[in-house]
C-alpha atoms as a PDB file:
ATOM      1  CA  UNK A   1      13.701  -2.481  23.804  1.00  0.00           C
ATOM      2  CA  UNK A   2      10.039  -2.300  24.640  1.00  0.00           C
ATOM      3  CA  UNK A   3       7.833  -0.503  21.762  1.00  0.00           C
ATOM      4  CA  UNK A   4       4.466   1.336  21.967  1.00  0.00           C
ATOM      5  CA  UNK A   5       1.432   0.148  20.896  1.00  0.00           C
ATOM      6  CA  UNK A   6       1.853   1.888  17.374  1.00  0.00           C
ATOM      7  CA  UNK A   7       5.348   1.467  17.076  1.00  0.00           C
ATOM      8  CA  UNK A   8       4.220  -2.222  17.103  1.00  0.00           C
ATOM      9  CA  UNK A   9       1.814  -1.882  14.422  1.00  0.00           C
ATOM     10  CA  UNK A  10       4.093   0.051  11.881  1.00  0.00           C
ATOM     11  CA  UNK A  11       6.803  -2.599  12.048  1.00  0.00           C
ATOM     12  CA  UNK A  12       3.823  -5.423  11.482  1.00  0.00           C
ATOM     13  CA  UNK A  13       2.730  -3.184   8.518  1.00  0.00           C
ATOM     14  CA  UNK A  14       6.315  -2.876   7.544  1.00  0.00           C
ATOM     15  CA  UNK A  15       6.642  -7.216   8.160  1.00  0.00           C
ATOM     16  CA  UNK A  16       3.609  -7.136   6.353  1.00  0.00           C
ATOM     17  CA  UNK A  17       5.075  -5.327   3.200  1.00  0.00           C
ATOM     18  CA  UNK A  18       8.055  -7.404   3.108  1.00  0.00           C
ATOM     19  CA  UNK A  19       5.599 -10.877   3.340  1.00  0.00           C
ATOM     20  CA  UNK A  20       3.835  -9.657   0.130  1.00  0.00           C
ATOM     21  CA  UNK A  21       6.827  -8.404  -1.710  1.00  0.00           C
ATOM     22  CA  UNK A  22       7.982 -11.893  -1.392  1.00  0.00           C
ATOM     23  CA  UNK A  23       4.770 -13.018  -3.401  1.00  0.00           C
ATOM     24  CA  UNK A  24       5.973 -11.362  -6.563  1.00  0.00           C
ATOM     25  CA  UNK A  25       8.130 -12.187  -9.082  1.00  0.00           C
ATOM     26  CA  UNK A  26      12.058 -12.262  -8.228  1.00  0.00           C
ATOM     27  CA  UNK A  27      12.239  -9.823 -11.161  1.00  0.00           C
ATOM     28  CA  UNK A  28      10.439  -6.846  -9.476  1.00  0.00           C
ATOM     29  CA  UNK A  29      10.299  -7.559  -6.044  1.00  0.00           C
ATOM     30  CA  UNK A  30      13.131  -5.227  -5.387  1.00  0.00           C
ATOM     31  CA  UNK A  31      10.920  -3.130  -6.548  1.00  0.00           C
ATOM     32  CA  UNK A  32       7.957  -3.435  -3.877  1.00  0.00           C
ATOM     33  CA  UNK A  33      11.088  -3.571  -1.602  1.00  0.00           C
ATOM     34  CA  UNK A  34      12.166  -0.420  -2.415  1.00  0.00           C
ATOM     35  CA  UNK A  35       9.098   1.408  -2.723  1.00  0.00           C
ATOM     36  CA  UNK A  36       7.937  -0.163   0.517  1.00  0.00           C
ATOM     37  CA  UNK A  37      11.381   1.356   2.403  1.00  0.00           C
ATOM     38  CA  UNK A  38      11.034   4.699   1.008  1.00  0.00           C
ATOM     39  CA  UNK A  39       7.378   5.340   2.220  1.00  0.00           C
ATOM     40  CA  UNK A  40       7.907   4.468   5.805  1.00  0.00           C
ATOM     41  CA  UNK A  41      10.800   6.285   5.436  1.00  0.00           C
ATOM     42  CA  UNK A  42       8.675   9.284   4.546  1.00  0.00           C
ATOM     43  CA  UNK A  43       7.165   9.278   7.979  1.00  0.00           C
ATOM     44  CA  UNK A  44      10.652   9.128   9.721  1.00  0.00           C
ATOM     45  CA  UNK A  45      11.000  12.611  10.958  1.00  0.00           C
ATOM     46  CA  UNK A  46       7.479  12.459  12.156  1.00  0.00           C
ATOM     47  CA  UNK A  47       7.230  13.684  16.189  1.00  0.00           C
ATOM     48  CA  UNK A  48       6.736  10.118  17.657  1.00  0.00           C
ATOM     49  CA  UNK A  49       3.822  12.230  19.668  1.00  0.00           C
ATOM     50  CA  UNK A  50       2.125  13.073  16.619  1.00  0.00           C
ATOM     51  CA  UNK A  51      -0.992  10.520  16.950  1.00  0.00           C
ATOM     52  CA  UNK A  52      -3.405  11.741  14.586  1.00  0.00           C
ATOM     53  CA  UNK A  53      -0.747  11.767  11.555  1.00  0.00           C
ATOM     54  CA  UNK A  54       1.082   8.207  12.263  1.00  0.00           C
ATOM     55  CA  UNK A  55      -2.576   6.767  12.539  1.00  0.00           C
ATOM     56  CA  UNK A  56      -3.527   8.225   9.063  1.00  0.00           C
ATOM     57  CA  UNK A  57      -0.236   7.265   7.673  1.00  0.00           C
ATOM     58  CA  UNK A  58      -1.025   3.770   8.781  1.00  0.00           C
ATOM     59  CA  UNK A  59      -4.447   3.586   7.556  1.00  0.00           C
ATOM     60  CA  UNK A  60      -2.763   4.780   4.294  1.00  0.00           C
ATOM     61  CA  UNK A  61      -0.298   2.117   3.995  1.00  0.00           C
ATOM     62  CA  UNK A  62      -3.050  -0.876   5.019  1.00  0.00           C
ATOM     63  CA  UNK A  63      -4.791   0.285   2.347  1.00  0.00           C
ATOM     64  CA  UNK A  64      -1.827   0.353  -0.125  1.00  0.00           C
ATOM     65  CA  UNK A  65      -0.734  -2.970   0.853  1.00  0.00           C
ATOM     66  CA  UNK A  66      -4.496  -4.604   0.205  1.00  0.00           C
ATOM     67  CA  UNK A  67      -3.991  -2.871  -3.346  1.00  0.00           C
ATOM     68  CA  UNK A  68      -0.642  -3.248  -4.156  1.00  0.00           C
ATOM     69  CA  UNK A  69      -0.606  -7.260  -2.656  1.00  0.00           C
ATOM     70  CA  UNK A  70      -3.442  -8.310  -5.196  1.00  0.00           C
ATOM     71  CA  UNK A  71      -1.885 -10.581  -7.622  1.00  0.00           C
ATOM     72  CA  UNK A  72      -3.491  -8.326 -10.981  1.00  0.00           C
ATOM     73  CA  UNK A  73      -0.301  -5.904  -9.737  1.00  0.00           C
ATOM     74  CA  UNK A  74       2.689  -6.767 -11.597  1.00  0.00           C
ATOM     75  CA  UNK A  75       5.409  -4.463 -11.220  1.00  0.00           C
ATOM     76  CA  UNK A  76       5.634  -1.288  -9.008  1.00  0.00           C
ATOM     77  CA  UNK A  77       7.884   1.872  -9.555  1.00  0.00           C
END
């Protein structure tokens, strides 16, 4: 299956995620998992032509991931 070019870049975000939830403890990083899963799954009924809102979503989530991936950030829920 061939994806678009942001199709591509919300499953790297999404890869991404899953990278830096590996970085945390064993203890909470079904946490990060978890939290990780249910915002992109937010943005799942989102109209796959809808350019300007999958864009900001993404912008959203690199910047949540710089924050969240710092290593003063414990625990998530």
């Amino acid at each position: 299956m061939r994806y678009s070019g942001l199709q591509r870049e919300v499953l790297s975000l999404y890869r991404k995620c899953l990278r830096e939830s590996r970085k945390k403890d064993v203890i909470v990083r079904p946490h990060f998992e978890s939290f990780a899963r249910t915002e992109f799954e937010k943005g799942i009924g989102l109209d796959k032509k809808d350019f300007a809102a999958i864009e900001f979503l993404l912008r959203k989530g690199q910047r949540q991931l710089e924050m969240y991936s710092s290593p003063g950030i414990k625990d998530i829920r």
